[in-house]
Protein backbone atom coordinates (compact mmCIF):
# COMPACT_ATOMS: atom_id res chain seq x y z
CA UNK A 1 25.98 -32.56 58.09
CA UNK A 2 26.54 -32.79 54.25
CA UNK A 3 27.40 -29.74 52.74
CA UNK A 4 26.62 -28.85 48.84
CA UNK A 5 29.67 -27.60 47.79
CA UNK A 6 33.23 -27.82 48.72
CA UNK A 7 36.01 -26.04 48.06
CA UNK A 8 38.60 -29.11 48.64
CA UNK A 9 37.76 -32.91 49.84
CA UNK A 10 40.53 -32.61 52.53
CA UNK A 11 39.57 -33.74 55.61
CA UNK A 12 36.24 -35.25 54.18
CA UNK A 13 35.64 -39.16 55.20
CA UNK A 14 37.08 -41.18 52.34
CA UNK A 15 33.39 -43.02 52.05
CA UNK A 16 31.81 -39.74 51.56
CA UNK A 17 34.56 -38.55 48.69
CA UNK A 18 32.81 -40.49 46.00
CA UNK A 19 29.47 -38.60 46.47
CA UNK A 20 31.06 -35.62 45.42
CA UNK A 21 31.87 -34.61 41.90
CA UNK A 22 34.07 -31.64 40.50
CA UNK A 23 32.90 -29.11 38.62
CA UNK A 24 34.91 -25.63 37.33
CA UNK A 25 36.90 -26.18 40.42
CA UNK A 26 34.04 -27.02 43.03
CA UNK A 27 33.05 -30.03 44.16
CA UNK A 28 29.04 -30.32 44.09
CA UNK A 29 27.37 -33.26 46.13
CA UNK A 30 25.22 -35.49 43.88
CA UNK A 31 22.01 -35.76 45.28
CA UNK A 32 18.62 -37.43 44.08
CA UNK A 33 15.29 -36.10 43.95
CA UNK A 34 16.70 -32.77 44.67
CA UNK A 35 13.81 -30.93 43.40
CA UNK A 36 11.35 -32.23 45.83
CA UNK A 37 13.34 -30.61 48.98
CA UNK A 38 11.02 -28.61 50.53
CA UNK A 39 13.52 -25.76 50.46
CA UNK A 40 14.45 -26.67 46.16
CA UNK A 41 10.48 -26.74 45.61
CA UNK A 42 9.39 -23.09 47.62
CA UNK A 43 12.55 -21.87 45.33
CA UNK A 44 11.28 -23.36 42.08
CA UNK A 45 7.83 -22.17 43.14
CA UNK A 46 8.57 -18.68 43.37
CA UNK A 47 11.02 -18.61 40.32
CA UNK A 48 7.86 -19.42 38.48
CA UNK A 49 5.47 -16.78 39.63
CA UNK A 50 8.25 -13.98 38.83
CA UNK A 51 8.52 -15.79 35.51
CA UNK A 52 4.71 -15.69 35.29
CA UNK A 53 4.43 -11.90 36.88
CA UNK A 54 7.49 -10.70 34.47
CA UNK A 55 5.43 -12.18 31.44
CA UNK A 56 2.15 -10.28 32.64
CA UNK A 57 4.06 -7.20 33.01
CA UNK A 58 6.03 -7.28 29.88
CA UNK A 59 2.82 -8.16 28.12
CA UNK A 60 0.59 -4.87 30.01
CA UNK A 61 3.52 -2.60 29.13
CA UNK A 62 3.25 -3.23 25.32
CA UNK A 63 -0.33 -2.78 25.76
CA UNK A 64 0.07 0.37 27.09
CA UNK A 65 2.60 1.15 24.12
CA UNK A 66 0.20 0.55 21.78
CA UNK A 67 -3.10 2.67 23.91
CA UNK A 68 -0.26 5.46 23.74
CA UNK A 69 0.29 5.94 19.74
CA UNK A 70 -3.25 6.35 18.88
CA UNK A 71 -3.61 9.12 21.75
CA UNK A 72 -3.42 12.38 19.98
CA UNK A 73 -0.72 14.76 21.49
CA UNK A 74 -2.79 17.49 22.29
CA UNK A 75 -5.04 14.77 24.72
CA UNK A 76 -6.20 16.86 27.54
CA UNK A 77 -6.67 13.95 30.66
CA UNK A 78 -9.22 16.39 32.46
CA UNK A 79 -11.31 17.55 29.60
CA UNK A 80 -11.54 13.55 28.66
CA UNK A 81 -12.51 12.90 32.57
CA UNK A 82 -15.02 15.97 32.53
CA UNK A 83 -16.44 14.40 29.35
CA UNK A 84 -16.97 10.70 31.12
CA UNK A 85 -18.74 12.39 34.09
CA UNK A 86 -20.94 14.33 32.01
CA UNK A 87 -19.17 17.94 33.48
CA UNK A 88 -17.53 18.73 29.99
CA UNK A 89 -18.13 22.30 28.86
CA UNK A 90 -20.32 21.53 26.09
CA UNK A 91 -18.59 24.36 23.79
CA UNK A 92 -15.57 22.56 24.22
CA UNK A 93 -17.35 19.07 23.21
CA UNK A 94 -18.19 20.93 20.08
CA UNK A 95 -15.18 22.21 19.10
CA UNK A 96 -13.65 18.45 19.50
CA UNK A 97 -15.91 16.80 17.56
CA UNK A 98 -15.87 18.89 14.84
CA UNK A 99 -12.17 18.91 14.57
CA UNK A 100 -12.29 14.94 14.73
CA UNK A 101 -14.73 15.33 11.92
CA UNK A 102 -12.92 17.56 9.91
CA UNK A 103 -10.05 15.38 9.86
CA UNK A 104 -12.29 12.29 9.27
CA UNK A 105 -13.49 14.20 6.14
CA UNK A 106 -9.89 15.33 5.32
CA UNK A 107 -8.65 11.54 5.32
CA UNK A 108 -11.67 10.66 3.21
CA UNK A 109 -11.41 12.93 0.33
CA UNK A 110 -7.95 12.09 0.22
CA UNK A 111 -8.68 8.48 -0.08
CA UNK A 112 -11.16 9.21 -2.53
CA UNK A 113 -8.85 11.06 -4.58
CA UNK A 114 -6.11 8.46 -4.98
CA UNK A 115 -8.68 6.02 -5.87
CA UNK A 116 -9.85 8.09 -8.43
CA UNK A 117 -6.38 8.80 -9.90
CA UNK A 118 -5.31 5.11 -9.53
CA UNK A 119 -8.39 4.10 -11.43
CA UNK A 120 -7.80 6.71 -14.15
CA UNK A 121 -4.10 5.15 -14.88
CA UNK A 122 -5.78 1.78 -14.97
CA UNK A 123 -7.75 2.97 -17.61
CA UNK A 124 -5.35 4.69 -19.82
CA UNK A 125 -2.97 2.08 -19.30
CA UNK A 126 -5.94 -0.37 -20.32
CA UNK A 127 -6.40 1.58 -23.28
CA UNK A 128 -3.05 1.65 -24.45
CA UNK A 129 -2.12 -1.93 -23.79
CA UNK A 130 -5.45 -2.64 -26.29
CA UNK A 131 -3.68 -0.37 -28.90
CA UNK A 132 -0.72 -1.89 -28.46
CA UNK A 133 -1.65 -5.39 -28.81
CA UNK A 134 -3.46 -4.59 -31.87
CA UNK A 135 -0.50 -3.39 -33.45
CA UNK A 136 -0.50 0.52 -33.17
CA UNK A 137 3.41 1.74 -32.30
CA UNK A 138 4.32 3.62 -29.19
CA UNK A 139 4.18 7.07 -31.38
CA UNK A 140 1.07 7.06 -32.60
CA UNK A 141 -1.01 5.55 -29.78
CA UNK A 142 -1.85 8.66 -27.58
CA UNK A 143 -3.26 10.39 -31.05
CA UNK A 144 -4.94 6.77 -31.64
CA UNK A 145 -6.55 6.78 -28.41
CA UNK A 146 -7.86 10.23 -28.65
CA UNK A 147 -9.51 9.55 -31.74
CA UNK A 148 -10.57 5.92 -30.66
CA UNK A 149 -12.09 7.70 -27.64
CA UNK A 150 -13.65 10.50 -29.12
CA UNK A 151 -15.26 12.06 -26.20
CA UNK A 152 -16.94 8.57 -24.96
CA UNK A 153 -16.99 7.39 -21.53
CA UNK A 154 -14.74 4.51 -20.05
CA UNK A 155 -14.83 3.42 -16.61
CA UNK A 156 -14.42 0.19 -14.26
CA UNK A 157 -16.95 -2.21 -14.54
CA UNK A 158 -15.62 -5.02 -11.98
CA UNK A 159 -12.24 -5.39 -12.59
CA UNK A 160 -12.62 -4.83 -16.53
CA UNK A 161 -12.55 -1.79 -18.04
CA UNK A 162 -15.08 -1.09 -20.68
CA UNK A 163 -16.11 1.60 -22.95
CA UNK A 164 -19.50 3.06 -23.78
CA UNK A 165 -20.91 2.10 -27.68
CA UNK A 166 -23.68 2.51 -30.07
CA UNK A 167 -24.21 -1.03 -28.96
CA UNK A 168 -24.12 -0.41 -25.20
CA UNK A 169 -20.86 -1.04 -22.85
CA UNK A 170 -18.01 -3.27 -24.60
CA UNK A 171 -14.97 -4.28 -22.92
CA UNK A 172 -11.98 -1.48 -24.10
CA UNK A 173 -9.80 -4.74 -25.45
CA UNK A 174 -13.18 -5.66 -27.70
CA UNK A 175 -13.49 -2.76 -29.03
CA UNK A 176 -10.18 -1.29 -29.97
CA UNK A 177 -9.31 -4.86 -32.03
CA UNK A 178 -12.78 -3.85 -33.83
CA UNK A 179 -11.77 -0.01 -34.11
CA UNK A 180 -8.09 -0.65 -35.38
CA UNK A 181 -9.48 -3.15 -37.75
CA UNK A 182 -11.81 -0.51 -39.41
CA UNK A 183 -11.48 3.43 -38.56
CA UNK A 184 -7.97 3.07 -36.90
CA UNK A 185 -5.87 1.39 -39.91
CA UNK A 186 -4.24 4.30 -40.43
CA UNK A 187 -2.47 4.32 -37.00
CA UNK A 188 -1.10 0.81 -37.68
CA UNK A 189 0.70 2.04 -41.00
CA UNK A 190 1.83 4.86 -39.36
CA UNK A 191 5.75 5.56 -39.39
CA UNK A 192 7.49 6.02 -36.33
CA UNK A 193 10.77 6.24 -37.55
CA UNK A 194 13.05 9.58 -37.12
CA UNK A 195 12.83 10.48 -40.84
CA UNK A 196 9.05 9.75 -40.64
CA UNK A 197 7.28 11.89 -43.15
CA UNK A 198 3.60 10.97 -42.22
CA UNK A 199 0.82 10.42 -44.64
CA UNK A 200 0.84 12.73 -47.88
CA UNK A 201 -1.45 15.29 -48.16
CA UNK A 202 -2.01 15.86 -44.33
CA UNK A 203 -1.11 19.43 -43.94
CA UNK A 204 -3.75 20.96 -41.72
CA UNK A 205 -2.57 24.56 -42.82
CA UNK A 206 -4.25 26.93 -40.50
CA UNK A 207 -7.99 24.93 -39.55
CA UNK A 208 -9.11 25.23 -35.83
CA UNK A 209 -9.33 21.93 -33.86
CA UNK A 210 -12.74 21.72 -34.26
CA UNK A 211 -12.59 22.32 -37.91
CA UNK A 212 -9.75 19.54 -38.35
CA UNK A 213 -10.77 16.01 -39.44
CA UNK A 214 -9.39 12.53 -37.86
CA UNK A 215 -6.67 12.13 -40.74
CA UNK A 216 -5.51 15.51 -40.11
CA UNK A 217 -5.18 15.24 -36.40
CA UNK A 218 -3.01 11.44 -37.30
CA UNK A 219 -1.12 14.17 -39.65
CA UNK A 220 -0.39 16.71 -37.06
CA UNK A 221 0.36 14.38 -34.58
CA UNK A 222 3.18 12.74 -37.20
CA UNK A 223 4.89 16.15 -38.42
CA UNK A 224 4.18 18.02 -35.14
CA UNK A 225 3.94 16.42 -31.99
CA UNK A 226 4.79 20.02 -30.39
CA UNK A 227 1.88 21.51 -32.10
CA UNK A 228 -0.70 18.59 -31.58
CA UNK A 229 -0.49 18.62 -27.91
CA UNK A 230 -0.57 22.21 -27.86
CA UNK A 231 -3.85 22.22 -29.64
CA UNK A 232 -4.84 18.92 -28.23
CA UNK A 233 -3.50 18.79 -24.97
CA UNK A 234 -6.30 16.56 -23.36
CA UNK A 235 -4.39 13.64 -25.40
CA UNK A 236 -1.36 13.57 -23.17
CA UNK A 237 -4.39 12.65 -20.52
CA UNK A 238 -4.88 9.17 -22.71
């Protein structure tokens, strides 16, 4: 009988030599059709299934992974089996679901809340961008917005943010070209530089905010940033 492999060809019939071929110091009989041996295919047969069965497992055990992270850590196995038989302690039931509701609620107002602040920077950064492109300096554009604003309402409409006329909603870009062109000029003349003086004649002396007019709030704003916010703070909001 043939065997496989051979450590040496000594001894072996000189006819049956060239059937043999080295390889890292063996010598390996060369054999066709190996892989329909009955004894090559049972091997090959059951190296797939493991193959197939290692797959499967590696597959459930990643399930399982990912079952596991969205179990809370305080999961109590036998109150969850009491629940599916219908034995839970109904107190218990209550408690549960109004802690899972409480947190649903606590997630939601979050949510809610970031929206809201992430729409409110759209806005203000909607407003001044419109400023800006209509030729009001960085300085005087938080003064220009609170007096473009003047108490009205802006809010998403879409993905546009608009601003509530006289003549009904108007996209903010619309209507700050229209307000620097009239009410606003002031803002675009404005001088930003360090030695600024501001406009003559804007000394607000000692009026209340309520009492002081647009052109003295632009004044304030120019002399005395300090003392603008201070009485206007709800402009560092625009």
């Amino acid at each position: 009988m043939l065997k496989t492999i051979l450590d040496s060809l000594e001894g072996v019939d000189d006819a049956v030599q060239e059937f043999y071929t080295e390889q890292d110091g063996k010598y390996v009989l060369q054999v066709e059709g190996v892989d329909n041996h009955p004894d090559v295919a049972n091997l090959k047969s059951a190296y797939e299934r493991v193959k197939e069965d290692k797959a499967k497992l590696a597959q459930e055990r990643d399930d399982a992974k990912g079952k596991l992270k969205s179990i809370p850590d305080d999961f109590d196995p036998e109150m969850w089996e009491r629940a599916k038989s219908g034995k839970a302690d109904p107190e218990q039931l209550r408690k549960v679901r109004e802690e899972l509701e409480g947190e649903a609620e606590k997630w939601r107002k979050e949510y809610e809340g970031l929206q809201s602040e992430m729409q409110q920077k759209a806005l203000r950064n909607a407003v001044q961008s419109a400023l800006a492109e209509n030729g009001v300096p960085d300085g005087a554009r938080r003064g220009a917005a609170l007096d473009m604003l003047d108490g009205r309402k802006v809010e998403m409409k879409g993905d546009e943010p608009v601003i509530d006329t006289e003549m009904g909603p108007m996209p903010v870009a619309e209507y700050a070209k229209r307000w620097v062109a009239k009410d606003g000029k002031a803002y675009v003349a404005m001088p930003t530089g360090g030695d600024a003086k501001g406009n003559p004649g804007g000394s607000t002396g000692k009026k209340k905010p309520e009492e002081m007019s647009a052109q003295d709030r632009k004044d304030l704003l120019q002399e005395n940033p300090e003392e603008f916010y201070r009485l206007f703070p709800q402009a560092k909001l625009r």
